[in-house]
C-alpha atoms as a PDB file:
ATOM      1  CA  UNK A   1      11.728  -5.595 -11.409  1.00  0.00           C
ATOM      2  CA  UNK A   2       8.305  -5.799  -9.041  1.00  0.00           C
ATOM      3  CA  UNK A   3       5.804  -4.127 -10.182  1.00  0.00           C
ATOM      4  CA  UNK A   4       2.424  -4.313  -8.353  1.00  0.00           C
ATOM      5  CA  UNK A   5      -0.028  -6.192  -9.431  1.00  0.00           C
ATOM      6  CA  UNK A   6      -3.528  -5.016 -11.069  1.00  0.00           C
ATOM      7  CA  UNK A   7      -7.273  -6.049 -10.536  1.00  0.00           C
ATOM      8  CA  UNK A   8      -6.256  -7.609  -6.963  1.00  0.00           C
ATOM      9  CA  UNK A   9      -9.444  -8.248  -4.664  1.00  0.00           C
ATOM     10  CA  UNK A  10     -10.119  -5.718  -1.363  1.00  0.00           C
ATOM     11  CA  UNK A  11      -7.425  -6.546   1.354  1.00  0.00           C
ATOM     12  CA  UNK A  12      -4.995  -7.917  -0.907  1.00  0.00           C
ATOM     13  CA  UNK A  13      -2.404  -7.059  -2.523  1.00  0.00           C
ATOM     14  CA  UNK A  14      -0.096  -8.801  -5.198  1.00  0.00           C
ATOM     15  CA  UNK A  15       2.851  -8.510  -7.083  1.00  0.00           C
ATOM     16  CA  UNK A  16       4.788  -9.548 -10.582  1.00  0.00           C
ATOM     17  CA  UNK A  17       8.084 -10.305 -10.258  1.00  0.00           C
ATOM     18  CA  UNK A  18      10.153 -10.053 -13.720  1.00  0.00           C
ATOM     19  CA  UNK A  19      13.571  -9.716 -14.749  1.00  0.00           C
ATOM     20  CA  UNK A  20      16.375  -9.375 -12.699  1.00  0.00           C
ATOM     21  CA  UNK A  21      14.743  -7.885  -9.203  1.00  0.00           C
ATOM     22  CA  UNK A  22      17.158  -5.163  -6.846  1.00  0.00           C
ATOM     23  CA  UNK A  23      17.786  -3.891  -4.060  1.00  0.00           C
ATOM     24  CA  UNK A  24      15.368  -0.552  -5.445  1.00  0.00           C
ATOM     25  CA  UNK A  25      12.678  -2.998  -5.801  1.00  0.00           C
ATOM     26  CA  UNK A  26      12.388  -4.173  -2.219  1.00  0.00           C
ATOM     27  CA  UNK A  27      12.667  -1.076  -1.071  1.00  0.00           C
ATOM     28  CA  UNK A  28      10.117   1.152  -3.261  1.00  0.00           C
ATOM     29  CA  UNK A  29       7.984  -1.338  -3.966  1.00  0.00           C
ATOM     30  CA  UNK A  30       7.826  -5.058  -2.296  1.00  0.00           C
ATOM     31  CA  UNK A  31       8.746  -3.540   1.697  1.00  0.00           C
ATOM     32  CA  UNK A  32       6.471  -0.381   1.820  1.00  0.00           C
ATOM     33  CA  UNK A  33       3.315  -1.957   0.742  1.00  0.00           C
ATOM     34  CA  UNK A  34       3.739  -5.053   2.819  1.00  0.00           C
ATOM     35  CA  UNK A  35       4.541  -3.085   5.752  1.00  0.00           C
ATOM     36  CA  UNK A  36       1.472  -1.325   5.130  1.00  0.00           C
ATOM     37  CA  UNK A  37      -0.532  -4.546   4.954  1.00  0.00           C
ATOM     38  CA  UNK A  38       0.933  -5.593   8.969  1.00  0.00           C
ATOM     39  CA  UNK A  39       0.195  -2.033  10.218  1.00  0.00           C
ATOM     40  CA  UNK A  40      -3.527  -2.923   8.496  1.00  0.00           C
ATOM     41  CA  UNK A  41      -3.338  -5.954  10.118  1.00  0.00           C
ATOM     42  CA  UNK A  42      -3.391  -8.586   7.308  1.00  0.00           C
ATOM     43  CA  UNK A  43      -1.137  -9.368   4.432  1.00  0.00           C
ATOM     44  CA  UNK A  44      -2.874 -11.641   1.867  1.00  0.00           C
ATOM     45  CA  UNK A  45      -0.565 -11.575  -0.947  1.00  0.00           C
ATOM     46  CA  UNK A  46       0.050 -12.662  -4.216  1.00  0.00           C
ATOM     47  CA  UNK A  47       3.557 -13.074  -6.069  1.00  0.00           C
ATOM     48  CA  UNK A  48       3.613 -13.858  -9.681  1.00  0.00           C
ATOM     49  CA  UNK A  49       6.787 -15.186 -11.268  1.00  0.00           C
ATOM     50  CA  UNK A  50       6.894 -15.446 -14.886  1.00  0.00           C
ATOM     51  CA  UNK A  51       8.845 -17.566 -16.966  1.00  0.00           C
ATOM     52  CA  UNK A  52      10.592 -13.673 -17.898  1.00  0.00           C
ATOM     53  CA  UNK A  53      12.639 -13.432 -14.351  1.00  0.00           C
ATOM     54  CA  UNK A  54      15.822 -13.763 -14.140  1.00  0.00           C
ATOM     55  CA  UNK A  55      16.555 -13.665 -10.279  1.00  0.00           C
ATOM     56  CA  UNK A  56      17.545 -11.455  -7.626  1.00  0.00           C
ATOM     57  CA  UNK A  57      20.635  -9.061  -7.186  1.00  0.00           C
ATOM     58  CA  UNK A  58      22.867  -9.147  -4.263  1.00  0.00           C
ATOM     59  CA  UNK A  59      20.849  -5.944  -3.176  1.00  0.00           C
ATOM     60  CA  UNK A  60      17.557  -7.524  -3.097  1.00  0.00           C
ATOM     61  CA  UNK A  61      18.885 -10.500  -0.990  1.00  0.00           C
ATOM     62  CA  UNK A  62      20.398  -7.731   1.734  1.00  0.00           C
ATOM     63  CA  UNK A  63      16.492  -5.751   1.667  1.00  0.00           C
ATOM     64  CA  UNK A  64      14.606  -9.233   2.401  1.00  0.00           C
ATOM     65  CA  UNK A  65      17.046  -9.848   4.869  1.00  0.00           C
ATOM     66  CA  UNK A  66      16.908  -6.429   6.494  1.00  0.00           C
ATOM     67  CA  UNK A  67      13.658  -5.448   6.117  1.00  0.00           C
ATOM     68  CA  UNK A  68      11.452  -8.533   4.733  1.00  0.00           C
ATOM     69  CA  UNK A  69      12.790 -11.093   7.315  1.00  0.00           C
ATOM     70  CA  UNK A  70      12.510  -8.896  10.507  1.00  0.00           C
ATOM     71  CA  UNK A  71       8.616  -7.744   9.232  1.00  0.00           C
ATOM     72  CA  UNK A  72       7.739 -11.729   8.808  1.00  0.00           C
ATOM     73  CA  UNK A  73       9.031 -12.755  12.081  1.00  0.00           C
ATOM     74  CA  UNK A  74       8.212  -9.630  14.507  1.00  0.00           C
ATOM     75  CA  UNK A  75       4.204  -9.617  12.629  1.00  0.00           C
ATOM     76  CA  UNK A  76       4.146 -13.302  11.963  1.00  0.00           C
ATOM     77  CA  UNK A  77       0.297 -13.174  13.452  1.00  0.00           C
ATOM     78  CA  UNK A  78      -0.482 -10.554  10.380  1.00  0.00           C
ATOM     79  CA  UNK A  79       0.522 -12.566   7.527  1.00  0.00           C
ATOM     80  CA  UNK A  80      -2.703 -14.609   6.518  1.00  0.00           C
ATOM     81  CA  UNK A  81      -2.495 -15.560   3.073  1.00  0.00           C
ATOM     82  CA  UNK A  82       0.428 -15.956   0.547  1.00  0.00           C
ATOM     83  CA  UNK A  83       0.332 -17.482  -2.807  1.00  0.00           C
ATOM     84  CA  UNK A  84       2.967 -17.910  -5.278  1.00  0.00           C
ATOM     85  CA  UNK A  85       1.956 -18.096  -8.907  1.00  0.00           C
ATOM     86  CA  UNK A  86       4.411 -19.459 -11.147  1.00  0.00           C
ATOM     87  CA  UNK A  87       4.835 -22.038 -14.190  1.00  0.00           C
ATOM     88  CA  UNK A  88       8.812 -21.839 -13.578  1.00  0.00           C
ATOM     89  CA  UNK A  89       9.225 -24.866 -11.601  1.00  0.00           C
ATOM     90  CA  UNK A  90      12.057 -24.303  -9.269  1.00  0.00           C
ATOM     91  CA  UNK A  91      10.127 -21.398  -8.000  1.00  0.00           C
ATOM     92  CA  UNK A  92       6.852 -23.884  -7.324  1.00  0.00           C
ATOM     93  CA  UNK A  93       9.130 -26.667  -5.843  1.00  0.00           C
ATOM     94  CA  UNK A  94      11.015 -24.055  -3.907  1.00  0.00           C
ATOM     95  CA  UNK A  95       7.835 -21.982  -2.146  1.00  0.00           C
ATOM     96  CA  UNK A  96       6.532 -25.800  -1.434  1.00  0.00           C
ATOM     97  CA  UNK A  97       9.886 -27.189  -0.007  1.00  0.00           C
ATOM     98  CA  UNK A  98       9.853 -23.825   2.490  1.00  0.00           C
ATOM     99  CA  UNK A  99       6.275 -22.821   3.433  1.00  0.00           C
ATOM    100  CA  UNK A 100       6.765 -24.775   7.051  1.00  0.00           C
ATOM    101  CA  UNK A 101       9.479 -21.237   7.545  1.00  0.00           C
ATOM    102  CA  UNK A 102       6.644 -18.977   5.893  1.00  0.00           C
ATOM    103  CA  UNK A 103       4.043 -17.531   8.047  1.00  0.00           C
ATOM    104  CA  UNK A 104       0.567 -17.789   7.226  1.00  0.00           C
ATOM    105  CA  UNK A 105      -0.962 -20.346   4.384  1.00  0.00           C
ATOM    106  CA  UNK A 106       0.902 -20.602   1.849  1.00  0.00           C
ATOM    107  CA  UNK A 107      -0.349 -22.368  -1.484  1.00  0.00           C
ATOM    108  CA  UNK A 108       1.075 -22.402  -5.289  1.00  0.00           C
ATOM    109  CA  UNK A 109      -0.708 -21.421  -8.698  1.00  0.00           C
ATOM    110  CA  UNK A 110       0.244 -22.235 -12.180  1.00  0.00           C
ATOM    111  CA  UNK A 111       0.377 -18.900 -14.117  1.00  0.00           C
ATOM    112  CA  UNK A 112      -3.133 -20.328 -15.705  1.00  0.00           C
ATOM    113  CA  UNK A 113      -5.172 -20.374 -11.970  1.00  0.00           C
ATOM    114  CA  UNK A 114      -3.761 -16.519 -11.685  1.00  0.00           C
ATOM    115  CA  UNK A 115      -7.453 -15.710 -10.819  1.00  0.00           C
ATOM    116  CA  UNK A 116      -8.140 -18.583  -8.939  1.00  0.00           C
ATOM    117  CA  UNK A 117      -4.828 -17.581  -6.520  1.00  0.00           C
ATOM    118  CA  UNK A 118      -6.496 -13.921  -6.391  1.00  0.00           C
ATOM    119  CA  UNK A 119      -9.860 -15.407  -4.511  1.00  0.00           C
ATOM    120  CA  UNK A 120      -8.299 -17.724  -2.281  1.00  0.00           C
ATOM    121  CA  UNK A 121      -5.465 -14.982  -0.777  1.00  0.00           C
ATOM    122  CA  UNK A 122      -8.778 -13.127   0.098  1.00  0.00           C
ATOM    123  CA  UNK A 123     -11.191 -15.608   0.676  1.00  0.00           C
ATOM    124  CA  UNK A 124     -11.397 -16.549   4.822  1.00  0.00           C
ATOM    125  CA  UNK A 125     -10.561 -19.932   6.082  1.00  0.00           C
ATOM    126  CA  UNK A 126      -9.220 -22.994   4.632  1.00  0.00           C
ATOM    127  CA  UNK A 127     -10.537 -23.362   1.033  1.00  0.00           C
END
């Protein structure tokens, strides 16, 4: 499931990522809001993946390739900010192996610097 995540700073948004994460959850949750955040102008996001998920469903695969994809590369100019938080560390060494394909900055947290992810998605510049 994604469920958005609470106490984010103003202009950001951020997410928790936990269990097994479909098709529905793209699509209700993960697409609207960041399409919301390119027709602001700026997606600073955060994606938190505890050591509870389990992965994604064949259904969540098609919406980030459908929806997710196309938004990234069509707004690449709006995405600012992106960090993953995660202690799980195929996640970590996967998000750092990729970020040259990301746009944006894009930095990893350990669970533990959760806050410390929160100021820098909505802090300006290279800090």
């Amino acid at each position: 499931m994604i469920e958005p995540l609470a106490g984010m700073p103003a202009g950001t948004i951020g997410f928790n990522f936990a269990g097994r994460v479909t098709g529905a959850d793209y699509r209700d949750v993960l697409v609207p809001a960041l399409a919301a955040a390119v027709g602001a102008g700026s997606v600073r996001a955060v994606f938190v993946v505890g050591p509870d998920y389990e992965g994604f469903d064949l259904g969540a695969v098609t919406e980030d390739l459908k929806a997710l994809v196309p938004l990234a590369i069509e707004h690449r100019h709006a995405w600012k900010r992106l960090a993953a938080v995660s202690d799980v560390e195929w996640i970590a060494k996967g998000v750092q192996m990729f970020t040259w394909l990301m746009p944006g900055e894009v930095r990893v947290f350990a669970l533990a610097d959760l806050e410390q992810a929160k100021a820098w998605v909505s802090a300006d510049g290279s800090a």
